[in-house]
C-alpha atoms as a PDB file:
ATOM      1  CA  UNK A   1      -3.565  49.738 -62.529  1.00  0.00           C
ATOM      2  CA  UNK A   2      -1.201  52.873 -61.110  1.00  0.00           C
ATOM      3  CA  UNK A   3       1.009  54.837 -62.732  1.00  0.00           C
ATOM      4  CA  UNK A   4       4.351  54.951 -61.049  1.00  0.00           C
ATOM      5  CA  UNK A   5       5.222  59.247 -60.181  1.00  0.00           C
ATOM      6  CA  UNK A   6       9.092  58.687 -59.793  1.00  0.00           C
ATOM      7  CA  UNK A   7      11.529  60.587 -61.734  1.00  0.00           C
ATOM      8  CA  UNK A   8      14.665  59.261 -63.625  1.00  0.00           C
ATOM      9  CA  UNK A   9      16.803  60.584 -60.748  1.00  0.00           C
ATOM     10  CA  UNK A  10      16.779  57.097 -59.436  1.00  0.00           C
ATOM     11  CA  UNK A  11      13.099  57.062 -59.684  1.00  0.00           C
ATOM     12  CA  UNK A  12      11.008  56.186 -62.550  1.00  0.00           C
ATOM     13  CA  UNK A  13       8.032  58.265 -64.322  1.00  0.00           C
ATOM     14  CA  UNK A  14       4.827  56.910 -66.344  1.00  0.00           C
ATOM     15  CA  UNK A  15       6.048  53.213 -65.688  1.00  0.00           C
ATOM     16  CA  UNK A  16       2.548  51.476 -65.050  1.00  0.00           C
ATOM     17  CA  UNK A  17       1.960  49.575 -62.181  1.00  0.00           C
ATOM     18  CA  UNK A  18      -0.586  46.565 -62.411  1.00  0.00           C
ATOM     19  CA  UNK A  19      -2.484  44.633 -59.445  1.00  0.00           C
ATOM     20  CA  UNK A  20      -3.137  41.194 -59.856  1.00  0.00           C
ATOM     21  CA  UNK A  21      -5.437  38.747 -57.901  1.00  0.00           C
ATOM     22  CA  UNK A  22      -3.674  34.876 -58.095  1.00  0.00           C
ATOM     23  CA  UNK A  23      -5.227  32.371 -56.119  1.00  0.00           C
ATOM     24  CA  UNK A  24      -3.364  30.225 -54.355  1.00  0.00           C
ATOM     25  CA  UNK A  25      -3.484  26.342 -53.817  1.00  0.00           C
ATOM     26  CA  UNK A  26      -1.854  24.019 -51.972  1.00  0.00           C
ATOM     27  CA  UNK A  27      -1.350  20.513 -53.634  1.00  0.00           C
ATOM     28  CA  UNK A  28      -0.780  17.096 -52.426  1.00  0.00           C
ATOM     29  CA  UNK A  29      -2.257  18.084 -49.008  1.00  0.00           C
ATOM     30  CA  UNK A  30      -2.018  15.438 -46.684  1.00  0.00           C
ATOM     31  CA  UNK A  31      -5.620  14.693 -45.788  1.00  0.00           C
ATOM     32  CA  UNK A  32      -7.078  18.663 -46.050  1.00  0.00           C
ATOM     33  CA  UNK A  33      -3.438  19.985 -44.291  1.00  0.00           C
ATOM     34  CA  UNK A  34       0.001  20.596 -45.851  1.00  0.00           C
ATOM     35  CA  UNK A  35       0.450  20.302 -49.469  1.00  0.00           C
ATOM     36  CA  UNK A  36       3.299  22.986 -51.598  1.00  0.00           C
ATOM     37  CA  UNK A  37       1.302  26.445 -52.189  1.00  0.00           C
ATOM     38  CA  UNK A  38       0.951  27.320 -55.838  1.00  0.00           C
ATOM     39  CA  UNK A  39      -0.222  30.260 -57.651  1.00  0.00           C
ATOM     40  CA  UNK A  40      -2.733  29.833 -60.570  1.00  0.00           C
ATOM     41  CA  UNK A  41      -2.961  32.470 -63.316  1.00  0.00           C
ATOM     42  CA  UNK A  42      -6.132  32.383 -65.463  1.00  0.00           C
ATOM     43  CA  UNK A  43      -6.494  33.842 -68.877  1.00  0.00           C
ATOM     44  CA  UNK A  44      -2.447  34.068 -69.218  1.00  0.00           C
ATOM     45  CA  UNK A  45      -3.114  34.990 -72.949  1.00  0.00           C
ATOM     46  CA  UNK A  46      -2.856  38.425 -71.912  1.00  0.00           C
ATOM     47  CA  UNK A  47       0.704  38.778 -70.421  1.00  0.00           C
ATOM     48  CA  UNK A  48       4.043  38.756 -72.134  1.00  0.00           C
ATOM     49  CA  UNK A  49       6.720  36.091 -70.842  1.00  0.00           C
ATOM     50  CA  UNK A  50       8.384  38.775 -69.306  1.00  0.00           C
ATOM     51  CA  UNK A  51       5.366  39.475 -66.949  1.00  0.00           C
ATOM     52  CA  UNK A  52       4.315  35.954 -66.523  1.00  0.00           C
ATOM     53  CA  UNK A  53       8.188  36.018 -64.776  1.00  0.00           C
ATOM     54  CA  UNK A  54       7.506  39.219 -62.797  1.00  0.00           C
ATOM     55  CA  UNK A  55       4.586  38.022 -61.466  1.00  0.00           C
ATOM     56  CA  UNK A  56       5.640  34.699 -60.331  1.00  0.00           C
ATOM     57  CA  UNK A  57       8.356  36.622 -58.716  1.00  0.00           C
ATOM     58  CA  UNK A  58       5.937  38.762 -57.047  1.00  0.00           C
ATOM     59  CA  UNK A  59       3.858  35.454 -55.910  1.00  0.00           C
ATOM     60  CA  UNK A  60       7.178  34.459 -54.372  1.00  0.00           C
ATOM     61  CA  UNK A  61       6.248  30.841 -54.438  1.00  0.00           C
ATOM     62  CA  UNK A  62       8.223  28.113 -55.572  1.00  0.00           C
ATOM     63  CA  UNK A  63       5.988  27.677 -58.783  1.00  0.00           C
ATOM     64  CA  UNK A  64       3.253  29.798 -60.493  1.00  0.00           C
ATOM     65  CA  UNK A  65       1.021  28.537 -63.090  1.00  0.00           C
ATOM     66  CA  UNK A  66      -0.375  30.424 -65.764  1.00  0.00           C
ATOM     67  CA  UNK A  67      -2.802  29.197 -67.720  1.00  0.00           C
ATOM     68  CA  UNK A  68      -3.778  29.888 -71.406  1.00  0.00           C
ATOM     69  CA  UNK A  69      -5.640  29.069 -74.604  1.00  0.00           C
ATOM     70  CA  UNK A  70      -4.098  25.910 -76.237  1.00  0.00           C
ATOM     71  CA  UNK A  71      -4.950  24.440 -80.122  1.00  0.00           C
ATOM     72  CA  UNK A  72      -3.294  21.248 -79.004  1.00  0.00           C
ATOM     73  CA  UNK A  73      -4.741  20.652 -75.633  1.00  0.00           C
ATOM     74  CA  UNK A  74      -7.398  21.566 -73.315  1.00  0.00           C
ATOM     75  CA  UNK A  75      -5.318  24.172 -72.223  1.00  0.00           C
ATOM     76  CA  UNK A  76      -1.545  25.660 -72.175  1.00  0.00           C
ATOM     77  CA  UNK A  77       0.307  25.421 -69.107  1.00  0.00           C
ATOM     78  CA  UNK A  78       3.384  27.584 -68.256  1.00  0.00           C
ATOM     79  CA  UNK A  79       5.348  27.355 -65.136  1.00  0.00           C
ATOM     80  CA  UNK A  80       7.885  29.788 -64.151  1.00  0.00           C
ATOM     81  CA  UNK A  81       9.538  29.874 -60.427  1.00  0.00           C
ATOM     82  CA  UNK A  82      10.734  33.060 -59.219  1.00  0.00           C
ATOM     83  CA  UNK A  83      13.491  32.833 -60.504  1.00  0.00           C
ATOM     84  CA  UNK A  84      13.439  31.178 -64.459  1.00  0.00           C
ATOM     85  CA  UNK A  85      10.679  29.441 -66.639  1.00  0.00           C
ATOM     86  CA  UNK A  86      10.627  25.793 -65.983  1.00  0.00           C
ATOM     87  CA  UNK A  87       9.084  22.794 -67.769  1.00  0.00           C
ATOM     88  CA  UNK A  88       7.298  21.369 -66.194  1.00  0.00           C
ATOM     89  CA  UNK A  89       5.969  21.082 -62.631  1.00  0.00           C
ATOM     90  CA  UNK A  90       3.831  18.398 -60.752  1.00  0.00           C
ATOM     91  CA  UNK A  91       2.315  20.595 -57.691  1.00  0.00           C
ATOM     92  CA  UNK A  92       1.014  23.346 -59.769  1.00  0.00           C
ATOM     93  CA  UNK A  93      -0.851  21.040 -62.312  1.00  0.00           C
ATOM     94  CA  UNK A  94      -2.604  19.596 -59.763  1.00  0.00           C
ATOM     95  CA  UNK A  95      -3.448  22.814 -58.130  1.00  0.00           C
ATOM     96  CA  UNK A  96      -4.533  24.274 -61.525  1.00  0.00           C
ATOM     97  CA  UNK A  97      -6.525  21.666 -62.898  1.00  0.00           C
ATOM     98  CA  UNK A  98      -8.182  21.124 -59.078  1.00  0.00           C
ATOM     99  CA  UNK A  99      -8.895  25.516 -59.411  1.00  0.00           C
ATOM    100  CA  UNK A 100     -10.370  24.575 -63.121  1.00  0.00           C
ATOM    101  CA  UNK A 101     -12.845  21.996 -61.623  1.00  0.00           C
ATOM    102  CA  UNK A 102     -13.846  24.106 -58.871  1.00  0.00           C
ATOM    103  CA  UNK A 103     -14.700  26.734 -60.876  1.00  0.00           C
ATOM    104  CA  UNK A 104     -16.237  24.308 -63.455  1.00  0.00           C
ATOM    105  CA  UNK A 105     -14.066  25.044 -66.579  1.00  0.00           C
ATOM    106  CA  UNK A 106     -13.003  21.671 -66.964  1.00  0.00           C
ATOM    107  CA  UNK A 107     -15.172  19.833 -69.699  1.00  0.00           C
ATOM    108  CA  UNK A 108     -14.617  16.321 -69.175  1.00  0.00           C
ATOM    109  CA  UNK A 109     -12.609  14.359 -66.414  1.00  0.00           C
ATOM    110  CA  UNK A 110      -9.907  13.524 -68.936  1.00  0.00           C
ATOM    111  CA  UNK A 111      -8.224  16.218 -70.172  1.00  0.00           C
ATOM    112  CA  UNK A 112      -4.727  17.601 -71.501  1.00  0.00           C
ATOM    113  CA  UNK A 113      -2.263  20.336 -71.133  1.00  0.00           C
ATOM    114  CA  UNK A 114       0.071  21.709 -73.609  1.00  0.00           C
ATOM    115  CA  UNK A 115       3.486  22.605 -72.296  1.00  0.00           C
ATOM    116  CA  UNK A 116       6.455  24.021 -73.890  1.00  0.00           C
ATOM    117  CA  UNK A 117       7.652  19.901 -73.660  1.00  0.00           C
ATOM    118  CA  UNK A 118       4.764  18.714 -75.708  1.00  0.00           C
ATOM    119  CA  UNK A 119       1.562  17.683 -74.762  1.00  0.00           C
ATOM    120  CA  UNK A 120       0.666  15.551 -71.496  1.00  0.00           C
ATOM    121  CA  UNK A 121      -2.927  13.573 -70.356  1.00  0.00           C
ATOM    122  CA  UNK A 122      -3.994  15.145 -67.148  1.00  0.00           C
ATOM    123  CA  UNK A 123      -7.015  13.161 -65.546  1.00  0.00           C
ATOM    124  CA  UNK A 124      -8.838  13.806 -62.596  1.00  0.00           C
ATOM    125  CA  UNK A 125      -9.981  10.966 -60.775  1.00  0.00           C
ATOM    126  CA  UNK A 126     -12.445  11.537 -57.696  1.00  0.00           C
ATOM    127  CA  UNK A 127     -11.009  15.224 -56.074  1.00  0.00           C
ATOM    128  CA  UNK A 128      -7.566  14.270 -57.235  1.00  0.00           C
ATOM    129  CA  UNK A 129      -5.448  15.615 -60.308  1.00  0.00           C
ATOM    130  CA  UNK A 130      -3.045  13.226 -61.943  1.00  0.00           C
ATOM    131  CA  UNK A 131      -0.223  14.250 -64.650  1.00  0.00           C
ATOM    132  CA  UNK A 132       1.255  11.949 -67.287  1.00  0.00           C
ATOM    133  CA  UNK A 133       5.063  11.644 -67.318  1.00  0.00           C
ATOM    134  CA  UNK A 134       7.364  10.009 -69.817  1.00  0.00           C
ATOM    135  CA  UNK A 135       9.354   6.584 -69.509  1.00  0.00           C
ATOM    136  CA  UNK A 136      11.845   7.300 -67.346  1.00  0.00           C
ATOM    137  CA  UNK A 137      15.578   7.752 -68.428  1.00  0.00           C
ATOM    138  CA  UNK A 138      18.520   6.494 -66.163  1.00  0.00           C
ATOM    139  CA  UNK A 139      21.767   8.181 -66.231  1.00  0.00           C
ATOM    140  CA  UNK A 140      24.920   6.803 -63.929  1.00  0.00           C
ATOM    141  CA  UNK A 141      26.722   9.157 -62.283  1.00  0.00           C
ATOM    142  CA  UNK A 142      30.719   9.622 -62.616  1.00  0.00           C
ATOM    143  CA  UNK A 143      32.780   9.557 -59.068  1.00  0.00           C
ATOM    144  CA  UNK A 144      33.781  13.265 -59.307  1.00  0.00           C
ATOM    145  CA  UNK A 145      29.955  14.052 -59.092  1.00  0.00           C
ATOM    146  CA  UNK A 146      29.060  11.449 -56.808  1.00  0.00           C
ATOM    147  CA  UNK A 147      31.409  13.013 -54.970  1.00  0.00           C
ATOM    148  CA  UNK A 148      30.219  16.229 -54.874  1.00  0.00           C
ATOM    149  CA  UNK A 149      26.398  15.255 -54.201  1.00  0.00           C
ATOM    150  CA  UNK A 150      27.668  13.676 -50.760  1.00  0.00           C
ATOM    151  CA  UNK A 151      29.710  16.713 -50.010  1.00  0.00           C
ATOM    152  CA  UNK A 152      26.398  18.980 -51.409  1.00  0.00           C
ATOM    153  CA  UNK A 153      24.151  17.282 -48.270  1.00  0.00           C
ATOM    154  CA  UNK A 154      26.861  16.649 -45.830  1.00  0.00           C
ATOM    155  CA  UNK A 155      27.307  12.729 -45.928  1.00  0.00           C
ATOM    156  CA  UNK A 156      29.498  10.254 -45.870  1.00  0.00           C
ATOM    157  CA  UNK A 157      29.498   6.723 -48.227  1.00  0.00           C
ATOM    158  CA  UNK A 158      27.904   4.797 -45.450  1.00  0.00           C
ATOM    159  CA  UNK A 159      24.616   7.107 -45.141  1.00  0.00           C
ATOM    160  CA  UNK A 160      23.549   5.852 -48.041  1.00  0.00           C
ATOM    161  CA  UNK A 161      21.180   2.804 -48.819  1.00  0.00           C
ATOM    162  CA  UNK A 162      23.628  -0.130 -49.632  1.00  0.00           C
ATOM    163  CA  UNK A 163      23.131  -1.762 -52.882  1.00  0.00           C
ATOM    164  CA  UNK A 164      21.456   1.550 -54.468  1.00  0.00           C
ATOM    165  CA  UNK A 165      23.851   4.129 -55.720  1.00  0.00           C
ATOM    166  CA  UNK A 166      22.556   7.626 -56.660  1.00  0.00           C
ATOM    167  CA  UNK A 167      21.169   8.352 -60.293  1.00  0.00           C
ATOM    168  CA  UNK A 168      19.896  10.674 -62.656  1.00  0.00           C
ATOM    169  CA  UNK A 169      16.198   9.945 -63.705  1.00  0.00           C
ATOM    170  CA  UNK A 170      14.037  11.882 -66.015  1.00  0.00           C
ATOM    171  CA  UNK A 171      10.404  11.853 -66.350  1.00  0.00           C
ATOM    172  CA  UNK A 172      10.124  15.269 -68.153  1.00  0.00           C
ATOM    173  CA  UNK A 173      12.505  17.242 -66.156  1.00  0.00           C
ATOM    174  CA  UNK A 174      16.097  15.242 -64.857  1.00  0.00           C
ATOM    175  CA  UNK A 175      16.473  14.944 -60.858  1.00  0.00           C
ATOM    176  CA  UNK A 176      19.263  13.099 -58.678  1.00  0.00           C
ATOM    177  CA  UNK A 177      18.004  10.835 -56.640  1.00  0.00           C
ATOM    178  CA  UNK A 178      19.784   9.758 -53.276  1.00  0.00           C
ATOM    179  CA  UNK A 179      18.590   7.299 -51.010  1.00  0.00           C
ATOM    180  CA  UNK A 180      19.671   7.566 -46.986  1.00  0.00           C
ATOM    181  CA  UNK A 181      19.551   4.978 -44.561  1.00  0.00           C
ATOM    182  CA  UNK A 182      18.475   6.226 -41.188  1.00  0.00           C
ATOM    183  CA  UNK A 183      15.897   8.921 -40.928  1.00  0.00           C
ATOM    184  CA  UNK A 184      18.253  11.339 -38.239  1.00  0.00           C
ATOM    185  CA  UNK A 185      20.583  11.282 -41.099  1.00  0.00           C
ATOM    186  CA  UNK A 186      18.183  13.129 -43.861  1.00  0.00           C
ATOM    187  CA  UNK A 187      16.149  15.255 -40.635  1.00  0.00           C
ATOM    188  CA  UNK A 188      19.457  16.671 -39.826  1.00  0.00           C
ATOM    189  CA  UNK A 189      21.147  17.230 -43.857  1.00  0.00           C
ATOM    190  CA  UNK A 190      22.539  20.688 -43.594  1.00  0.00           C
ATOM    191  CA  UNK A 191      22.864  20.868 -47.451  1.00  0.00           C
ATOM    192  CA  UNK A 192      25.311  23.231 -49.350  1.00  0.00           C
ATOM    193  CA  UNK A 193      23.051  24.857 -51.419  1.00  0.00           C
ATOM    194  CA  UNK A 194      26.036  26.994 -53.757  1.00  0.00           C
ATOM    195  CA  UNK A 195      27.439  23.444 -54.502  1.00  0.00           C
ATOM    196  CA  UNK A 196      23.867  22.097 -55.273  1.00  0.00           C
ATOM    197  CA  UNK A 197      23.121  24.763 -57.527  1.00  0.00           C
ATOM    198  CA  UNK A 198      26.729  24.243 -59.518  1.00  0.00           C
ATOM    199  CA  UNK A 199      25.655  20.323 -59.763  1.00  0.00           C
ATOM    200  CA  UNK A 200      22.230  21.355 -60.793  1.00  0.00           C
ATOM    201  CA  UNK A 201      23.848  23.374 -63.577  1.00  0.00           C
ATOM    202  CA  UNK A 202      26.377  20.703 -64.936  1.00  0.00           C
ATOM    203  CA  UNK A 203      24.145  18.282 -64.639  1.00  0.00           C
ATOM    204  CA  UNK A 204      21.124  20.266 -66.216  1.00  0.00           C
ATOM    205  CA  UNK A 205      19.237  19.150 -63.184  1.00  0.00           C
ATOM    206  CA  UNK A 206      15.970  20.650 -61.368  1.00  0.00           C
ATOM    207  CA  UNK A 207      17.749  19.766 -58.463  1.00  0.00           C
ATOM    208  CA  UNK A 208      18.703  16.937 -55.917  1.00  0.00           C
ATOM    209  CA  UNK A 209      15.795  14.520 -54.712  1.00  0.00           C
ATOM    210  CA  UNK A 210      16.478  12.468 -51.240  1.00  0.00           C
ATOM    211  CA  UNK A 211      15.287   9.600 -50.184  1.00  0.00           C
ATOM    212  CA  UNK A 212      14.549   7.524 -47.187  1.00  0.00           C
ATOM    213  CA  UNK A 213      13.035   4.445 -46.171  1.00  0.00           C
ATOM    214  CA  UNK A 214      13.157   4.440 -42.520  1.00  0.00           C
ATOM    215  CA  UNK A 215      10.562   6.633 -40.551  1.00  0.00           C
ATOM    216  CA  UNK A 216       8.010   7.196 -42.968  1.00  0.00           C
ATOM    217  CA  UNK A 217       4.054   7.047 -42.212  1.00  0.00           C
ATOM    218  CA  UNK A 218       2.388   3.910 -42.516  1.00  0.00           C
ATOM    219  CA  UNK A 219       1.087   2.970 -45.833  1.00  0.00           C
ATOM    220  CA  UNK A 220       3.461   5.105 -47.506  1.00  0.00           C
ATOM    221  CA  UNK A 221       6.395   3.731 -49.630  1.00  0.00           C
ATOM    222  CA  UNK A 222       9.121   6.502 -49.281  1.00  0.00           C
ATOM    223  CA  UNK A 223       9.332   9.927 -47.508  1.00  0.00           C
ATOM    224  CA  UNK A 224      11.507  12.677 -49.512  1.00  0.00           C
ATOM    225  CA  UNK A 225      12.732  15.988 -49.504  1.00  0.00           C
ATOM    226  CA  UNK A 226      13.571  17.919 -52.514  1.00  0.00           C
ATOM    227  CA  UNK A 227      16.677  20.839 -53.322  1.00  0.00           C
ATOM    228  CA  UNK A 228      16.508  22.785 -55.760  1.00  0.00           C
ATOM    229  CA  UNK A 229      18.625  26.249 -55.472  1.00  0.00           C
ATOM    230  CA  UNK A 230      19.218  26.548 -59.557  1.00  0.00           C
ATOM    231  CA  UNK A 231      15.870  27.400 -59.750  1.00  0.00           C
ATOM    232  CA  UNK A 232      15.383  29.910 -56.642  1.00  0.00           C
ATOM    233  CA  UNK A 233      14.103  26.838 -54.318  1.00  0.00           C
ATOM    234  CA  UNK A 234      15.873  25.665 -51.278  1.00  0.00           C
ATOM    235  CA  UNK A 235      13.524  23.307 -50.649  1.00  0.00           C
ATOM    236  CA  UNK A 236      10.097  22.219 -51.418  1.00  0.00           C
ATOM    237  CA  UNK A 237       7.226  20.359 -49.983  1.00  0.00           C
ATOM    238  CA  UNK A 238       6.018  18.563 -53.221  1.00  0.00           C
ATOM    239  CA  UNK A 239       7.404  17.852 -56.204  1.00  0.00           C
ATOM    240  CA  UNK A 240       5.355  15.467 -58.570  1.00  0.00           C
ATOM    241  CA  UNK A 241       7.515  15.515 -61.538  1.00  0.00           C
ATOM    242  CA  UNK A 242      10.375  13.759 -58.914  1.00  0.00           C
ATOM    243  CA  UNK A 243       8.236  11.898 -56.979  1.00  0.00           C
ATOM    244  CA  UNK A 244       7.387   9.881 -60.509  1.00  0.00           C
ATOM    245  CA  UNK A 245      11.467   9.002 -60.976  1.00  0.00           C
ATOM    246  CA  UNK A 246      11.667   8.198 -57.601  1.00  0.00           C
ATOM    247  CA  UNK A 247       9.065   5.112 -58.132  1.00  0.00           C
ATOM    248  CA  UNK A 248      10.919   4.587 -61.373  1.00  0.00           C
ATOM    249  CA  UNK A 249      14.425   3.954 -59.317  1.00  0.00           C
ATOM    250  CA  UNK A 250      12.395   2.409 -56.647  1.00  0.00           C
ATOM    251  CA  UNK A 251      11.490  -0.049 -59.236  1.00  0.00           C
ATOM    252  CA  UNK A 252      14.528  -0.113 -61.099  1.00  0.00           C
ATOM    253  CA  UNK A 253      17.209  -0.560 -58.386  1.00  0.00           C
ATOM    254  CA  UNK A 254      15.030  -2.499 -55.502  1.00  0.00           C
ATOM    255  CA  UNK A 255      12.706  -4.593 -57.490  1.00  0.00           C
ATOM    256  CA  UNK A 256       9.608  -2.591 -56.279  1.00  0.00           C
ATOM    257  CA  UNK A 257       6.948  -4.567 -58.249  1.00  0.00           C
ATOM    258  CA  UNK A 258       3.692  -2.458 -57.247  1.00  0.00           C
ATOM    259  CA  UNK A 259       2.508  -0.262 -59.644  1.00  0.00           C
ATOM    260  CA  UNK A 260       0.841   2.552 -57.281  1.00  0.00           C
ATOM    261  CA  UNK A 261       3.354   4.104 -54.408  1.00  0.00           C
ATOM    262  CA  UNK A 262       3.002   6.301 -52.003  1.00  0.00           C
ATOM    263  CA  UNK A 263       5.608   9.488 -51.565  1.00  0.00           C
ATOM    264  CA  UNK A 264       5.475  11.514 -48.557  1.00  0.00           C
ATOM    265  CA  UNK A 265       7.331  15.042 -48.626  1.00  0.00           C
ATOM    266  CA  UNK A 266       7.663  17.835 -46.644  1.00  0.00           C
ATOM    267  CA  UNK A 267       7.148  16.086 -43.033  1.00  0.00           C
ATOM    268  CA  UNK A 268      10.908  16.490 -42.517  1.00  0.00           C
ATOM    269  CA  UNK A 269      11.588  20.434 -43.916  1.00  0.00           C
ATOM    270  CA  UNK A 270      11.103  23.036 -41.486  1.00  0.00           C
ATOM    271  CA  UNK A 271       8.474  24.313 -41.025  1.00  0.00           C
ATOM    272  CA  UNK A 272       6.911  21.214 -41.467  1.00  0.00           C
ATOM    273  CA  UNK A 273       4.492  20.875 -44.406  1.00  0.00           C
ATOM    274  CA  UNK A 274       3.269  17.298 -44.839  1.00  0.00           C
ATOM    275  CA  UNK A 275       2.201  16.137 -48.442  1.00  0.00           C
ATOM    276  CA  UNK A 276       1.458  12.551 -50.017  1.00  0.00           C
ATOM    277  CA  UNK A 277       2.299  12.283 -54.032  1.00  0.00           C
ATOM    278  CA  UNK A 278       0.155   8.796 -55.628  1.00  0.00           C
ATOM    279  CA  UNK A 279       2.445   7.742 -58.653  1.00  0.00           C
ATOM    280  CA  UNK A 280       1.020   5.247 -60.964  1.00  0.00           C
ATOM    281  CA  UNK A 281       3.269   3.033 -63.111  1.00  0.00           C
ATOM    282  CA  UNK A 282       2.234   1.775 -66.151  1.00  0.00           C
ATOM    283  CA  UNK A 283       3.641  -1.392 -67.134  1.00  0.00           C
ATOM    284  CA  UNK A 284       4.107  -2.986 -70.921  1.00  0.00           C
ATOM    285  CA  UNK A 285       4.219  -6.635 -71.476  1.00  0.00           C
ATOM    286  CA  UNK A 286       7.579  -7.332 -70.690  1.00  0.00           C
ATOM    287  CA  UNK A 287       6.797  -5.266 -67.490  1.00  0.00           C
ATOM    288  CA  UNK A 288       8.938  -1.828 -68.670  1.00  0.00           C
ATOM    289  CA  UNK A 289       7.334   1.046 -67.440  1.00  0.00           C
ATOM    290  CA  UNK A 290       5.306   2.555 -70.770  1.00  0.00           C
ATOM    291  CA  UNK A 291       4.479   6.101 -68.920  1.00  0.00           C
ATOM    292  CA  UNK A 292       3.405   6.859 -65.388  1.00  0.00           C
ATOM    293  CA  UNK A 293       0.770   9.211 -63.563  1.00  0.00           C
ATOM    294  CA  UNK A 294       1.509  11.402 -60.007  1.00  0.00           C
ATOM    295  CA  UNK A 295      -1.339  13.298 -58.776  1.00  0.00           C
ATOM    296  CA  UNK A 296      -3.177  14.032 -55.626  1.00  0.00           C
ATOM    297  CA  UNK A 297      -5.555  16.571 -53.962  1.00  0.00           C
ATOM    298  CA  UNK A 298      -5.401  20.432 -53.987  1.00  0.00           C
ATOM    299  CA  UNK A 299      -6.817  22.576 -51.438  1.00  0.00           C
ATOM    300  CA  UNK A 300      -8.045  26.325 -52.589  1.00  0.00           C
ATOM    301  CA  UNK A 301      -6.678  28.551 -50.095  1.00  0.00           C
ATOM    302  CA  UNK A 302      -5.974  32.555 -50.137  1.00  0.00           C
ATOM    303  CA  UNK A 303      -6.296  35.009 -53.049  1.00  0.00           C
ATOM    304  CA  UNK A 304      -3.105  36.811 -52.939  1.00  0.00           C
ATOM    305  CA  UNK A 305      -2.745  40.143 -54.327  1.00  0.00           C
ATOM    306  CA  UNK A 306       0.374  41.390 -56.093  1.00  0.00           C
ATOM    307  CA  UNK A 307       1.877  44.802 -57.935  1.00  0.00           C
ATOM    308  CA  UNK A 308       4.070  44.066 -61.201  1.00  0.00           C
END
């Protein structure tokens, strides 16, 4: 920790300056490479919300964890991107909870963070993390908006998947989900992210969650890219809390009766950064999804230093 020698003629005097080492780790890695890059905070009791928002800003990744003491849960979990606090967020609870086991702070296998949403399960299974979300919730979308998500990415009626029109799901946190045809078509979106972010806004949305079929790896049941500009990402190479309403609508609007899918993500954003989301459905007798699990494997990367 630094003090700060700048005077008040544009400069600032006795302002403290603190250093910070966050580890970083990248989450639904494809094999050992890819994954989305989150920082984990330990001990988080320590720093005020307002510093928990400097210091993800300072990470500069699209999430930063921070982790803290919890009377509900195993632990408190607190995500905040660079730009806003957010809810929840799949890649950096499997990043934390893979750090936690590393380091051997993780008690039992089956386990539980407390978020400012409640509390969720969070079991690790093998070297993988995996995150409860709620039932989903389906919300049609009006023609004005529909409108305006095809003019967001650039495409026309007949890009999308016939028979599926785009919806809003919510697992925990509310996405739009969009399914394309052909795979040029969602390589080559050019998306507008201003209008995103307005739609995002109206819509209380993370952000706008496309979809595709067509050239995906084998074995996997989707590939995906994620927008999300409201909250200071244009676009992101995992997200598990969409990848869970995308098996939801996979289910809902195609019949998809398996309950474990596959999600690739970030094999079409540039640069590339493949990453493979398992979602777990879990079924009640009538066969209405109950809850559902996304998870996969983190890898422990740098230790990034920062000044907030």
């Amino acid at each position: 920790m630094s003090r700060n020698p700048k005077n008040h003629s544009g400069k600032t005097e006795g302002v403290l300056i603190m250093k910070l080492e966050v580890p970083i780790v990248r989450a639904f890695v494809d094999g050992d490479s890819g994954g989305n890059p989150a920082g984990v905070v330990l001990n988080a009791d320590r720093f005020s919300s307002e510093q928990k928002q400097k210091i993800a800003a300072a990470v500069g990744l699209s999430e930063t964890a921070f982790v803290s003491s919890s009377d509900l849960a195993d632990i408190k979990l607190e995500f905040f991107t660079p730009t806003q606090q957010i809810a929840h967020c799949g890649h950096a609870t499997v990043a934390t909870f893979n750090l936690l086991k590393s380091k051997g702070l993780l008690a039992h296998d089956q386990s539980s963070k407390e978020t400012i949403d409640g509390v969720r399960s969070v079991n690790m299974v093998g070297e993988a993390a995996f995150m409860e979300q709620r039932a989903p919730r389906f919300q049609a979308l009006n023609e004005e908006d529909l409108t305006a998500i095809m003019l967001a990415l650039g495409i026309r009626a007949e890009d999308l998947i016939e028979g599926a029109e785009p919806a809003l799901v919510n697992t925990g946190n509310s996405f739009v989900v969009v399914g394309i045809r052909e795979v040029a078509t969602i390589k080559g979106l050019q998306p507008d992210f201003a209008l995103i972010e307005r739609l995002s806004e109206s819509l209380d949305l993370i952000g706008l969650y496309v979809f595709s079929f067509d050239g995906v790896a084998d074995g996997r049941d989707a590939g995906a890219r994620m927008f999300a500009p409201r909250y200071g990402i244009q676009e992101e190479s995992a997200t598990g809390m969409a990848a869970g309403p995308l098996a939801c609508y996979l289910r809902n609007q195609f019949g998809v009766t398996q309950q474990d899918l596959l999600i690739e993500q970030g094999r079409w954003m540039s640069p590339s950064s493949p990453s493979v989301i398992s979602v777990r459905l879990n079924l009640d007798a009538n066969g209405t999804i109950e809850n559902l699990y996304a998870g996969g494997r983190g890898v422990i990367g740098e230790i990034k230093t920062i000044s907030f």
